[in-house]
Each structure stands twice: as structure tokens, then as C-alpha cells.
C-alpha atoms as a PDB file:
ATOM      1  CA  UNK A   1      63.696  29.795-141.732  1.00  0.00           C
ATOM      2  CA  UNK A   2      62.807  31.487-144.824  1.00  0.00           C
ATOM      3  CA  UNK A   3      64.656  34.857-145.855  1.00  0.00           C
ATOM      4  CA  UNK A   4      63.040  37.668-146.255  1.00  0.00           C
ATOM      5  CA  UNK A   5      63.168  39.802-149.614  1.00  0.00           C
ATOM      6  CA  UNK A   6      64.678  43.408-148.438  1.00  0.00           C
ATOM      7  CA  UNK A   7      62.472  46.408-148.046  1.00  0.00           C
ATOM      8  CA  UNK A   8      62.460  48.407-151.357  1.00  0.00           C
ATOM      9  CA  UNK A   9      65.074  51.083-150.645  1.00  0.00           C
ATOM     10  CA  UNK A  10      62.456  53.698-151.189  1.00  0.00           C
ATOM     11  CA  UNK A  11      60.389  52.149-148.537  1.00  0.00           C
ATOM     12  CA  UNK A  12      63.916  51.947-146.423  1.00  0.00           C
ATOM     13  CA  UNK A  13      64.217  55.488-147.229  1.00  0.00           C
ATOM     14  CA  UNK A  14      60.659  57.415-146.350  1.00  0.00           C
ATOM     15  CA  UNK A  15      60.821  55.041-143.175  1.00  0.00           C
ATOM     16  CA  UNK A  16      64.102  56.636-141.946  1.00  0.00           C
ATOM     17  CA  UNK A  17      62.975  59.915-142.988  1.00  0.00           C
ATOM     18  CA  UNK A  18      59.812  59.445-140.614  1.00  0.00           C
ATOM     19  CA  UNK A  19      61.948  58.235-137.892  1.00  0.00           C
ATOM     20  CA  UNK A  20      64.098  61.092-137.945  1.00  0.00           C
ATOM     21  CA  UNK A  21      61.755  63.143-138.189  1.00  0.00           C
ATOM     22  CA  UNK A  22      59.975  62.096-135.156  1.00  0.00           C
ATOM     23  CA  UNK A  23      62.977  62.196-133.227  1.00  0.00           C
ATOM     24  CA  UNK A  24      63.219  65.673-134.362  1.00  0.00           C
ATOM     25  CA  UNK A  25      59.857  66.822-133.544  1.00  0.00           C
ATOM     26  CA  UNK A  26      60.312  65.032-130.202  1.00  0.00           C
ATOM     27  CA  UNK A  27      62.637  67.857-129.469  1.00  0.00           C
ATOM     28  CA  UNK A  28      60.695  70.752-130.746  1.00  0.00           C
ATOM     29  CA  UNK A  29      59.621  73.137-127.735  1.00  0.00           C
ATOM     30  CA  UNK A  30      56.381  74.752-129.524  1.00  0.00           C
ATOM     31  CA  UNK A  31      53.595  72.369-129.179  1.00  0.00           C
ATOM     32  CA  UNK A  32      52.507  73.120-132.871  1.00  0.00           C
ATOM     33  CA  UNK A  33      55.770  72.356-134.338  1.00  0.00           C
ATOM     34  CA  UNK A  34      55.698  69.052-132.313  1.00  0.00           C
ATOM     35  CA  UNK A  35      52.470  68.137-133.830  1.00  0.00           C
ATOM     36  CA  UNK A  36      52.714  69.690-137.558  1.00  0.00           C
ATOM     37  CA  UNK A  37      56.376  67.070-136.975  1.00  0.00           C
ATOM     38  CA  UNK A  38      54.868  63.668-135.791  1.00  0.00           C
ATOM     39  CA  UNK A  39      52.032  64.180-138.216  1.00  0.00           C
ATOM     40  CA  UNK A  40      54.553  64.364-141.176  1.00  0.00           C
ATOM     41  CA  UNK A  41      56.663  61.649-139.815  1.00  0.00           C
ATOM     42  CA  UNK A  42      53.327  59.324-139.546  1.00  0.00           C
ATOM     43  CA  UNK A  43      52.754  60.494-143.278  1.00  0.00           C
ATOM     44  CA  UNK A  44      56.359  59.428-143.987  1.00  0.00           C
ATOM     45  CA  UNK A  45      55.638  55.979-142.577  1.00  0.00           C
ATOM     46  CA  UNK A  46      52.371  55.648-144.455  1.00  0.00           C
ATOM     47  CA  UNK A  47      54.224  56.864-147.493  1.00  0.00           C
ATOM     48  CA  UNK A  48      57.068  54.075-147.034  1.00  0.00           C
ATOM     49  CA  UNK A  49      54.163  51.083-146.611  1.00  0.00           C
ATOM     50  CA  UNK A  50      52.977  52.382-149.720  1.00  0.00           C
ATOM     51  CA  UNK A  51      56.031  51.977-151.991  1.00  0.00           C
ATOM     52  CA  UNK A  52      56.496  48.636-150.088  1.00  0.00           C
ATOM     53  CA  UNK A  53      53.328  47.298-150.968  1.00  0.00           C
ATOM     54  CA  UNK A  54      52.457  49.033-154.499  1.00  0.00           C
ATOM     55  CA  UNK A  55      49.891  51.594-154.681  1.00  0.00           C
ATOM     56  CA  UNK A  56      46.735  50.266-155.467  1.00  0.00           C
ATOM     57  CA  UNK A  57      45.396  50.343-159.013  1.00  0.00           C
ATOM     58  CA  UNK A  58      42.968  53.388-159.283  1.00  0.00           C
ATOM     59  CA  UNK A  59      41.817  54.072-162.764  1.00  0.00           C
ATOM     60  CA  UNK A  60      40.700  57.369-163.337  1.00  0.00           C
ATOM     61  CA  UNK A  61      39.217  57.844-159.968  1.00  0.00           C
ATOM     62  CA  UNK A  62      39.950  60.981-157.903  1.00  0.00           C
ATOM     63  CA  UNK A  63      42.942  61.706-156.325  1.00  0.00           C
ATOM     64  CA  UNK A  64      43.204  59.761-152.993  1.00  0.00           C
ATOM     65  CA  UNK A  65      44.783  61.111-149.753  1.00  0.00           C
ATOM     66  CA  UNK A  66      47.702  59.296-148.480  1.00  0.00           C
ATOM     67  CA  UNK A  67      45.599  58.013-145.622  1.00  0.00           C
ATOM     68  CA  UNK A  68      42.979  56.635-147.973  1.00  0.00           C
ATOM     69  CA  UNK A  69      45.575  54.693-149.920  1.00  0.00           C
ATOM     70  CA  UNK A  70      47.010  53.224-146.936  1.00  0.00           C
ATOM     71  CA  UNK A  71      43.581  51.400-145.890  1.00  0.00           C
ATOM     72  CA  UNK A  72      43.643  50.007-149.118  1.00  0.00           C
ATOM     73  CA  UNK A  73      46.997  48.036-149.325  1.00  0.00           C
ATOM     74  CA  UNK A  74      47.474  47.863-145.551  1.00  0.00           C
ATOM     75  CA  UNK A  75      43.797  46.769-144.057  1.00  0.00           C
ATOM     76  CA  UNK A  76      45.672  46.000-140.844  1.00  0.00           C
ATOM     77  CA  UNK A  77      46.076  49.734-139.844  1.00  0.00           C
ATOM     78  CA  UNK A  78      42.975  51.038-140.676  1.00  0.00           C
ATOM     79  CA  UNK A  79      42.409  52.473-137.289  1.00  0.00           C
ATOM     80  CA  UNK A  80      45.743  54.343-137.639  1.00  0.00           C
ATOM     81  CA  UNK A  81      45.435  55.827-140.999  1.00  0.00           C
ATOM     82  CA  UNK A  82      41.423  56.876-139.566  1.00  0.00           C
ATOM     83  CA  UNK A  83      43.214  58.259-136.595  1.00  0.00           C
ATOM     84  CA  UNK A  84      45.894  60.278-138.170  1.00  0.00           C
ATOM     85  CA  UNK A  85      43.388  61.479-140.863  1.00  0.00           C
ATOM     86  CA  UNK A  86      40.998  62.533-138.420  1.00  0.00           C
ATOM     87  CA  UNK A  87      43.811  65.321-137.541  1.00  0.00           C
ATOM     88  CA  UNK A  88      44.980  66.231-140.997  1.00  0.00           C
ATOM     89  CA  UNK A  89      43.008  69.676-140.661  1.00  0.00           C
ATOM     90  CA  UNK A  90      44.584  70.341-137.520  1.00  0.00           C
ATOM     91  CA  UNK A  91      47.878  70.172-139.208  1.00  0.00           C
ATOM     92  CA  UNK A  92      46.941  71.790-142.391  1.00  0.00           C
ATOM     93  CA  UNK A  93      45.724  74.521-139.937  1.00  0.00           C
ATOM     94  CA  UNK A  94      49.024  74.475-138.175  1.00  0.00           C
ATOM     95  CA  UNK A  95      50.879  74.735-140.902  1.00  0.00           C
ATOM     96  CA  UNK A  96      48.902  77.364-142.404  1.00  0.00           C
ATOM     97  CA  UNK A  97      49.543  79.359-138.527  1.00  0.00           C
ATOM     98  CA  UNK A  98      46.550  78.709-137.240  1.00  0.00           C
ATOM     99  CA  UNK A  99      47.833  76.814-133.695  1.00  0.00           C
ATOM    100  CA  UNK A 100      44.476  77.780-131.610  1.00  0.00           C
ATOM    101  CA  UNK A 101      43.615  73.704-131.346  1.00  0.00           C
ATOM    102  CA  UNK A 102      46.908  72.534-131.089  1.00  0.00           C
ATOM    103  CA  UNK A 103      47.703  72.217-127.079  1.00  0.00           C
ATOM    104  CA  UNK A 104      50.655  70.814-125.477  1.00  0.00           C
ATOM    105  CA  UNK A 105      48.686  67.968-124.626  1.00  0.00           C
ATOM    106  CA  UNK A 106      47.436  66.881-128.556  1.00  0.00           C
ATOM    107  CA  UNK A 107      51.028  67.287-129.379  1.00  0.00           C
ATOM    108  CA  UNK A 108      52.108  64.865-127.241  1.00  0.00           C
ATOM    109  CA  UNK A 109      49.489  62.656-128.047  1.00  0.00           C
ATOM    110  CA  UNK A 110      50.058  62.724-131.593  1.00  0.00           C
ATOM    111  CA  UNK A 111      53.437  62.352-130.600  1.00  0.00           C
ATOM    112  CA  UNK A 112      52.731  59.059-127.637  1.00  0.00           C
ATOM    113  CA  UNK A 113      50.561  57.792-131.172  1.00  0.00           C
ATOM    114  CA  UNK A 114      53.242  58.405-133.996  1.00  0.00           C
ATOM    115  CA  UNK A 115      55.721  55.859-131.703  1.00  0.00           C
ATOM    116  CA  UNK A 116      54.101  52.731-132.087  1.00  0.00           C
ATOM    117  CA  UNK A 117      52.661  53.819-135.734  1.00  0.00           C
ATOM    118  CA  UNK A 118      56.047  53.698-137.145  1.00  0.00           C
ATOM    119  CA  UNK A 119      57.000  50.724-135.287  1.00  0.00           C
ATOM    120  CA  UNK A 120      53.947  48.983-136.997  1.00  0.00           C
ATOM    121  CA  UNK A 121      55.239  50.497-140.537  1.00  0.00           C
ATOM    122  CA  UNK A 122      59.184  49.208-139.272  1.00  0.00           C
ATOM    123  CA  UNK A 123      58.056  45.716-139.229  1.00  0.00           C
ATOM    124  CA  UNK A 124      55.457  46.160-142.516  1.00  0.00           C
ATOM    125  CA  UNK A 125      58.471  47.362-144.623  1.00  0.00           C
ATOM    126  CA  UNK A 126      60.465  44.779-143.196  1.00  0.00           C
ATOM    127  CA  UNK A 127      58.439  41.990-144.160  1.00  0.00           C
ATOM    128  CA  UNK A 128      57.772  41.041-140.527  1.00  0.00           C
ATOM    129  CA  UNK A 129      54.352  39.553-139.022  1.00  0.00           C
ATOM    130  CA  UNK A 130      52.126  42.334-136.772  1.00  0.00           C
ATOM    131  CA  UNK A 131      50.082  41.035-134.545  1.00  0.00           C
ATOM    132  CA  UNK A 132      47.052  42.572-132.180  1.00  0.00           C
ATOM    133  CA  UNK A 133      49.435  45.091-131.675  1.00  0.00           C
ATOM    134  CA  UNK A 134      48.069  47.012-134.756  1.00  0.00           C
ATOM    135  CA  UNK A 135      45.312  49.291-132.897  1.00  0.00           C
ATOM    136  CA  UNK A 136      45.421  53.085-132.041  1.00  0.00           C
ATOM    137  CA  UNK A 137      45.778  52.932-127.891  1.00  0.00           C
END
């Protein structure tokens, strides 16, 4: 069996950041905390496959969002980085106060979806194989 190089200890790093931070927003009793929490934890994990894999080459081009960058060194979750940046307003707006979309029920989605997500960016880091496993349920 062939080893394994380790995961950068950056990657290491924003990975255990997300997980703790998803842990933490687990906890959270306002629904728009909960969210505004697995939403940065899911940008953590996306953050940590990024310093595993290198950011991509980009010239002078614009400024990419996180989400954008992850589809192009990790093709695999592409459906995950469209999911979570289909709700990056939502946040933004949460953030910013604005909690009239944010319901307990999209909190715990994002939530139910930020599980698996980092799971998926455990084993990327890790230099472990994902499978069909890689879709948003």
C-alpha cells in the first residue's frame, strides 16, 4: 500500500477550523446564527481543498469567489460549491442583520448539507479516493 503525502498543515488547519466551527454552529439556538455558522464552516472546508490542491493560475483575471475557485481545482464537488454559492446572499444578508429568509428549517438544511460537505473535503485533504458520494442530497 502506498503512503500517502500528509495534508499541508494549512489545509489540516482551515479543515479543523470548519469542523469546529460546525460543531459550534450546531449548538447555536438562533436559526440565523446557525446558518451565517455552517456557511462559514463550508467556506472553511472549501478554503482548506484549496491550499491542498494549489489555487489555480489566474492571470490578471478578476477576483474569483471562493466557490468559483473550488470548481476549478476540485471538479468533483461542483454541485457543492453551486449549492453553497447559491446561498452566499442569504448569508451576506444575515450577516449584514437581515434574517427575514433565514428559517429554522434552511438552517438546518444548510446545516444536514455542511455534514457530508466537510466529510468530502476530510478525505480530499487527506489524499483519500471519493466516490459517488460527492453530490448535494
Amino acid at each position: 500500500m502506498a503512503l500517502r503525502p500528509p495534508a499541508s498543515p494549512a489545509a489540516a488547519g482551515l479543515l479543523a477550523q470548519a469542523r469546529r466551527g460546525l460543531a459550534e454552529a450546531t449548538q447555536e439556538p438562533r436559526p440565523a446564527e446557525r446558518f451565517i455558522g455552517a456557511y462559514l464552516a463550508a467556506l472553511r472546508g472549501a478554503a482548506a481543498v484549496l491550499a491542498a490542491r494549489g489555487r489555480p493560475h489566474r492571470g490578471r483575471a478578476r477576483p474569483a469567489s471562493t466557490w468559483d475557485l473550488l470548481d476549478s481545482v476540485a471538479p468533483e464537488l461542483r454541485e457543492w460549491s453551486a449549492f453553497f454559492a447559491s446561498n452566499s446572499a442569504t448569508r451576506a444578508a444575515a450577516q449584514a442583520g437581515i434574517t427575514g429568509k433565514v428559517t429554522a428549517e434552511s438552517a438546518a438544511g444548510l446545516v444536514g448539507a455542511a455534514t457530508p460537505f466537510l466529510e468530502l473535503v476530510r478525505r480530499l485533504v487527506h489524499g483519500l479516493p471519493i466516490t459517488g458520494e460527492a453530490h448535494v442530497a
